[in-house]
Protein backbone atom coordinates (compact mmCIF):
# COMPACT_ATOMS: atom_id res chain seq x y z
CA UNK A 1 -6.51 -7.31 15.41
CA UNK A 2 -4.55 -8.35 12.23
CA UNK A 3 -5.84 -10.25 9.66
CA UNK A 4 -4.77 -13.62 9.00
CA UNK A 5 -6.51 -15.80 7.39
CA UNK A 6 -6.59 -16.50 3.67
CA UNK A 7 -5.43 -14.59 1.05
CA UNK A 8 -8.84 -12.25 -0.05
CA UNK A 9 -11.00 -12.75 3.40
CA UNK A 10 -13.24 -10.65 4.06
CA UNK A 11 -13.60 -8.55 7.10
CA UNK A 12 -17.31 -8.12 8.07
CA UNK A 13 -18.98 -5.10 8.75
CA UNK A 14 -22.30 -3.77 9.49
CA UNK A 15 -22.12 -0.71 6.95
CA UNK A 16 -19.85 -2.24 4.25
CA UNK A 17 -19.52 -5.13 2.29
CA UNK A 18 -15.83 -5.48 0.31
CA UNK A 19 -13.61 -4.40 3.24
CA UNK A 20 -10.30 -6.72 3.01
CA UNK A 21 -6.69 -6.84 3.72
CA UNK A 22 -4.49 -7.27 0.97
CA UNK A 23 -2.14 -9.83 2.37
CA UNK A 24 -1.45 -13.37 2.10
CA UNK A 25 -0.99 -13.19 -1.91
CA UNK A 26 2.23 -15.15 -3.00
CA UNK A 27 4.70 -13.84 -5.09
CA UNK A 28 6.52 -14.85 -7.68
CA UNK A 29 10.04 -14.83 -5.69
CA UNK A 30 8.47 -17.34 -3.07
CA UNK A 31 7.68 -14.26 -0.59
CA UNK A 32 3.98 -13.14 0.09
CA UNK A 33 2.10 -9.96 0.92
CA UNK A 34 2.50 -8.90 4.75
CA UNK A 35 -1.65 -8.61 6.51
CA UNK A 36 -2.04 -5.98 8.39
CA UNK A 37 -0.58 -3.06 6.24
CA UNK A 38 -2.87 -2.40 3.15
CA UNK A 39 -6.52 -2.77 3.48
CA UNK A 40 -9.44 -2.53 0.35
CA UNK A 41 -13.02 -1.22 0.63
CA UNK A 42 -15.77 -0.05 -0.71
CA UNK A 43 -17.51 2.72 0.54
CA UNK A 44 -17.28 4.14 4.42
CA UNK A 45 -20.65 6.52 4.64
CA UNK A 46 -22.64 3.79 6.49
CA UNK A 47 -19.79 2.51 9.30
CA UNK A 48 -21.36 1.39 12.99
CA UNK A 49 -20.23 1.99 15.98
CA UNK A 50 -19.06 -1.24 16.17
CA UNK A 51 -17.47 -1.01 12.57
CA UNK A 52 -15.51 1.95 13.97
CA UNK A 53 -14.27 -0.23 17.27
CA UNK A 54 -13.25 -2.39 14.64
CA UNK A 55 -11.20 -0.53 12.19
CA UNK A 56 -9.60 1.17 15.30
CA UNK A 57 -7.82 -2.29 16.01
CA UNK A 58 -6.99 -3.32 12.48
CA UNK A 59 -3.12 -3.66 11.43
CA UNK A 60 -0.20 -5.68 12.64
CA UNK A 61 0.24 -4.11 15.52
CA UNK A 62 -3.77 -3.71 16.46
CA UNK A 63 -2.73 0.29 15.78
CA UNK A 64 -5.53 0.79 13.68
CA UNK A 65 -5.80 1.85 10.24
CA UNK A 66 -4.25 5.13 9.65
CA UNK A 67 -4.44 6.75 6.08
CA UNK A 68 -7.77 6.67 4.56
CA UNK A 69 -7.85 7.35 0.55
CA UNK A 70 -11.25 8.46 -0.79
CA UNK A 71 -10.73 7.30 -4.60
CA UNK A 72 -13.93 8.59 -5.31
CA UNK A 73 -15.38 11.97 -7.03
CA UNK A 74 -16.84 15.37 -5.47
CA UNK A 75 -20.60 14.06 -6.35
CA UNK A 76 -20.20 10.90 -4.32
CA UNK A 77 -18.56 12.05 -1.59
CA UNK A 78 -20.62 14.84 -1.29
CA UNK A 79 -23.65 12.09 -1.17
CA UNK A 80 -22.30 9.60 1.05
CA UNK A 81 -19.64 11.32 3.36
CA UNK A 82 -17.21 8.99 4.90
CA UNK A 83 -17.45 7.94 8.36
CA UNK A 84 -14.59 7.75 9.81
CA UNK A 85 -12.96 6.35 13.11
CA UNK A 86 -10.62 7.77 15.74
CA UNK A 87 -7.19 6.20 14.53
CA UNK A 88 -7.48 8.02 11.24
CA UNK A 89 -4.95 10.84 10.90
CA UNK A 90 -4.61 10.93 7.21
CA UNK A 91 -7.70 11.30 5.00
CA UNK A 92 -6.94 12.09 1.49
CA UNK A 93 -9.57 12.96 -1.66
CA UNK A 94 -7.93 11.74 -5.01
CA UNK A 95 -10.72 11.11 -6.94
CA UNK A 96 -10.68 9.43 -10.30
CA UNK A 97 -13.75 9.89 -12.83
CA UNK A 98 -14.58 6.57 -14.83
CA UNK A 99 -17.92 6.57 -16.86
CA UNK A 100 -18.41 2.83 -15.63
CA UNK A 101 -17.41 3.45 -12.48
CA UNK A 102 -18.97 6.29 -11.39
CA UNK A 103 -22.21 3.79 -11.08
CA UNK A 104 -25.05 6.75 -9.87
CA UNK A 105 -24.17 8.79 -13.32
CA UNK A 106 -23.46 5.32 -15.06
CA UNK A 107 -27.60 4.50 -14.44
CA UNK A 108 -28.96 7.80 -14.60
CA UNK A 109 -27.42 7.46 -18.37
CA UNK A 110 -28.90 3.95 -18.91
CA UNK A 111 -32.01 5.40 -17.24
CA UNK A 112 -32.52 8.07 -20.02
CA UNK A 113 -31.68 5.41 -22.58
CA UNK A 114 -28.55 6.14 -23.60
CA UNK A 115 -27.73 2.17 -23.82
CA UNK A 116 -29.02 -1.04 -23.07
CA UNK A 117 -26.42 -2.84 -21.88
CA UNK A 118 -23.18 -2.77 -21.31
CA UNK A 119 -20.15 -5.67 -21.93
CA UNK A 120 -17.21 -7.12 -20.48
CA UNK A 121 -15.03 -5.77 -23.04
CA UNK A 122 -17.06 -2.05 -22.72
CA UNK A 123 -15.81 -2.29 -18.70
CA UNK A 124 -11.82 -3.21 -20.31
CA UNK A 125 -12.05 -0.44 -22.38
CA UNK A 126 -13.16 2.16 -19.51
CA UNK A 127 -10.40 0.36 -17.28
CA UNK A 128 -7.81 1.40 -20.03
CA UNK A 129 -9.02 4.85 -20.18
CA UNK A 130 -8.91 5.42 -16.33
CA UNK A 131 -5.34 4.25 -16.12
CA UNK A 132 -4.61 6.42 -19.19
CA UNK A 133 -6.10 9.21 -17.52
CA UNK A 134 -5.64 8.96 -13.88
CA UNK A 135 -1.94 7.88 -13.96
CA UNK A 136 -0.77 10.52 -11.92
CA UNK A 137 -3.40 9.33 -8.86
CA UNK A 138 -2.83 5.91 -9.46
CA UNK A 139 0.75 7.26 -8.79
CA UNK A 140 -0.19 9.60 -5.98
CA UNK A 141 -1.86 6.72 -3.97
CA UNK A 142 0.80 4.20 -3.64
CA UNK A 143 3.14 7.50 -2.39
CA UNK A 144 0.30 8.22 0.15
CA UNK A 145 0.21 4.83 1.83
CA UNK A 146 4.03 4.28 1.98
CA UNK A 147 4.07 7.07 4.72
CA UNK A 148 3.39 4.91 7.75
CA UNK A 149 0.75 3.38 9.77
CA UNK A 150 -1.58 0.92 7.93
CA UNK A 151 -3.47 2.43 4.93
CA UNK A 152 -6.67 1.99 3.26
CA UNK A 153 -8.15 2.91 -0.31
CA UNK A 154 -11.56 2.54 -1.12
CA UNK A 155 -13.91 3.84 -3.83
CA UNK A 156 -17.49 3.49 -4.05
CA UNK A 157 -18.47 -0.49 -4.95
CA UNK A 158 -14.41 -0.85 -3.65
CA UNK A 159 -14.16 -2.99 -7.15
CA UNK A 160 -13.24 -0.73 -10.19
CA UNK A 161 -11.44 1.81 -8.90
CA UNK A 162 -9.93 -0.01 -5.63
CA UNK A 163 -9.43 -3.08 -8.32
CA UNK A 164 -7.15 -0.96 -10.23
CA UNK A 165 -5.40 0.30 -7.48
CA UNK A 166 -5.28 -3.20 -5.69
CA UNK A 167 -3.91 -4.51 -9.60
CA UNK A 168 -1.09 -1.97 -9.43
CA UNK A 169 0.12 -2.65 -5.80
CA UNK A 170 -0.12 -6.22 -5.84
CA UNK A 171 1.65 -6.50 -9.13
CA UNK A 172 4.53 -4.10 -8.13
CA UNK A 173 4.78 -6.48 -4.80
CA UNK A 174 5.58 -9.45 -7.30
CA UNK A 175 1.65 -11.10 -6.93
CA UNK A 176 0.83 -12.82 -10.34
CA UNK A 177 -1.90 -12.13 -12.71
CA UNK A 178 -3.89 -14.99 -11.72
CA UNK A 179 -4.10 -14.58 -8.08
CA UNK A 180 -4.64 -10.48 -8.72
CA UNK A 181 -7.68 -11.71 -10.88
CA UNK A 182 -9.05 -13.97 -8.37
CA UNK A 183 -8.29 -11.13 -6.16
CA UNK A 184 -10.18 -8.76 -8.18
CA UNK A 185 -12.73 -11.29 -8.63
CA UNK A 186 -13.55 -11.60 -5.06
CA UNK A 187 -15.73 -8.58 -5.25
CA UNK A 188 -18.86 -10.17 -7.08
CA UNK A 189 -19.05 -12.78 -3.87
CA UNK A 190 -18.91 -10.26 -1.25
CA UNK A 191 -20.86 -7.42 -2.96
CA UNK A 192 -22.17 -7.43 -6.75
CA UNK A 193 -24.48 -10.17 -6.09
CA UNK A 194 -26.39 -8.06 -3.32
CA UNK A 195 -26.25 -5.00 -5.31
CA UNK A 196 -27.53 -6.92 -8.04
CA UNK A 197 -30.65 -8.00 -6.38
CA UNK A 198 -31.41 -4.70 -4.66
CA UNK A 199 -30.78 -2.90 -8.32
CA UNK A 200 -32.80 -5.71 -9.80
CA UNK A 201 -36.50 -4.10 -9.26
CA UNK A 202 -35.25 -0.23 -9.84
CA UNK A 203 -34.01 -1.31 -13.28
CA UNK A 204 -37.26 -3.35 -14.15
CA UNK A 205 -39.11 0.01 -13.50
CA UNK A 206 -37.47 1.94 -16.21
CA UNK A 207 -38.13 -1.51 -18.69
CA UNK A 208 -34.61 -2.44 -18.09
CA UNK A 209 -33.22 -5.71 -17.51
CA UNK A 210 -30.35 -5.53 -14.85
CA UNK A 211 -28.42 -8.80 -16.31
CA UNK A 212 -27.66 -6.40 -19.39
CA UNK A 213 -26.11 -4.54 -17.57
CA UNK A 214 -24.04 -6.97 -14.86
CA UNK A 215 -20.62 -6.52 -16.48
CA UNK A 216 -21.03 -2.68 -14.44
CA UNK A 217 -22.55 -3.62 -12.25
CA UNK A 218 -20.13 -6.47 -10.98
CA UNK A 219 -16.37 -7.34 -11.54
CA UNK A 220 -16.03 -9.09 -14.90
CA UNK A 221 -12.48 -10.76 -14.79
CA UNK A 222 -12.18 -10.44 -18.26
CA UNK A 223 -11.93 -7.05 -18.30
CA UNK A 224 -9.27 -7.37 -15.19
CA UNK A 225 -7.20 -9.18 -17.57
CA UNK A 226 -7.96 -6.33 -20.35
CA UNK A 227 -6.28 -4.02 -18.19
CA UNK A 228 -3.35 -6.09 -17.11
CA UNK A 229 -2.72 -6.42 -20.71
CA UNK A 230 -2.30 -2.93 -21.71
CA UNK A 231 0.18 -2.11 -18.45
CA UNK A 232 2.38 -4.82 -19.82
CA UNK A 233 2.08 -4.13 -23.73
CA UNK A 234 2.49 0.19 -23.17
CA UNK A 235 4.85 -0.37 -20.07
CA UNK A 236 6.01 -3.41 -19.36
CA UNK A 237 4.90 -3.84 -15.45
CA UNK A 238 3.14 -1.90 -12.83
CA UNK A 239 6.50 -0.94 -11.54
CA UNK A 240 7.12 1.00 -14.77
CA UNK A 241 3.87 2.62 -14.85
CA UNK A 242 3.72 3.97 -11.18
CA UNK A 243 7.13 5.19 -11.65
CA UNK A 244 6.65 6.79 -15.31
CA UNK A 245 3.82 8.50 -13.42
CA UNK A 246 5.15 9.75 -10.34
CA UNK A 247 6.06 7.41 -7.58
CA UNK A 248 9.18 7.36 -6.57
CA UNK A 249 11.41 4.67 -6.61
CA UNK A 250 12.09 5.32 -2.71
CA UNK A 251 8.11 5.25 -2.31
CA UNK A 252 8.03 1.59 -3.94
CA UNK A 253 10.79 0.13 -2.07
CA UNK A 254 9.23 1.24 1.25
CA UNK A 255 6.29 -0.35 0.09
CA UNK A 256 8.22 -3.52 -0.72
CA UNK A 257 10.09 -3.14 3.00
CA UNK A 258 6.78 -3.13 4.54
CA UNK A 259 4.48 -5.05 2.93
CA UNK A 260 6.39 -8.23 1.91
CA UNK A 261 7.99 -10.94 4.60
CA UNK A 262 8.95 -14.86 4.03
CA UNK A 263 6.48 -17.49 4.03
């Protein structure tokens, strides 16, 4: 089972709600992203049955997806363990630690009223700070999913984290800024809006009202474009920062090899 519809579609599962295939972007040589190879999520602890029949048949050739990457750190995994499916044969930890984005420590600290809200340009600034200080794993990831078989990344909410990762790749492929932002964008349909609601009450409990605090909570595109500004003022491109990081040069044109095709 590939994926093949538009660019950003979402994949539905029972036990997750920002699973998608990063294919069908254009790029800016008249080329677009290959489905079936790269795949975005949010969280995998709640998977069905059924979610794990699915999976098993993702990717161009209905192999199934292959490389899991847990972007996520040692409290949340340790919380929500991933579930994971039979066609998985490389599962990899590289967690990155955001203050925004680790959401669970994120309300506890709004809980115990360390602020009262947060802002779009408060999410930039912690999206600039993760890629100064997660370079390396930024780096480490796009090595990890050039080794064959289709790959998957995923963090908690699969829209800070993943978003960053999914910014990187995308722009390295030759996908513009606008379409990575609507890309990035896409997670407030398919999950912020839920989580908003079901966060809604719990916030109103501690006095708090949870439209303060929506720019965490959700994927403000401002704050995309924040970080997409600050890879091309310090670096130049994405291709500059995954290699002044780590990646290898071989690693990104594999990537290139198998994730871009003629439209």
């Amino acid at each position: 089972m590939t994926s093949t519809s538009r660019p950003g579609a979402r994949i539905d599962l029972e036990g997750a709600l920002n699973l998608r295939d990063l294919g069908g972007w254009p790029t800016d040589d008249g080329r677009r992203v290959r489905f079936g190879h790269m795949y975005r999520s949010d969280r995998l602890s709640d998977l069905t049955p059924a979610d794990h029949s699915l999976l098993s048949g993702l990717g161009s050739q209905n192999e199934g997806i292959q490389t899991v990457i847990d972007l996520r750190y040692e409290r949340e995994v340790a919380e929500h363990p991933s579930s994971l499916w039979p066609t998985v044969t490389n599962h990899l930890e590289i967690p990155m630690a955001g203050d925004l984005a680790n959401q669970k420590s994120f309300m506890d600290r709004a809980f115990e009223g360390e602020f009262d809200g947060i802002s779009d340009a408060d999410v930039g600034e912690s999206y600039v700070e993760m890629l100064q200080r997660h370079g390396a794993d930024f780096a480490r990831v796009v090595g990890e999913t050039t080794t064959g078989g289709p790959a998957l990344f995923h963090c908690t909410a699969g829209k800070d984290r993943t978003g960053l990762t999914a910014m990187l790749i995308l722009s390295t492929l030759g996908v513009g800024d606008d379409d990575i932002v609507s890309d990035f964008g896409l997670s407030n349909e398919y999950r912020a809006e839920v989580r908003m609601a079901q966060l809604a009450p719990v916030f109103a409990e501690k006095g708090l009202d949870v439209e303060a605090f929506r720019p965490a909570l959700s994927a403000p595109l401002p704050a995309m474009r924040h970080a997409q500004a600050f890879i091309a003022r310090e670096f130049g491109s994405a291709e500059r920062f995954l290699l002044d990081n780590g990646t290898t040069a071989e690693a990104i044109d594999t990537m290139r090899v198998e994730l871009l095709e003629d439209q």
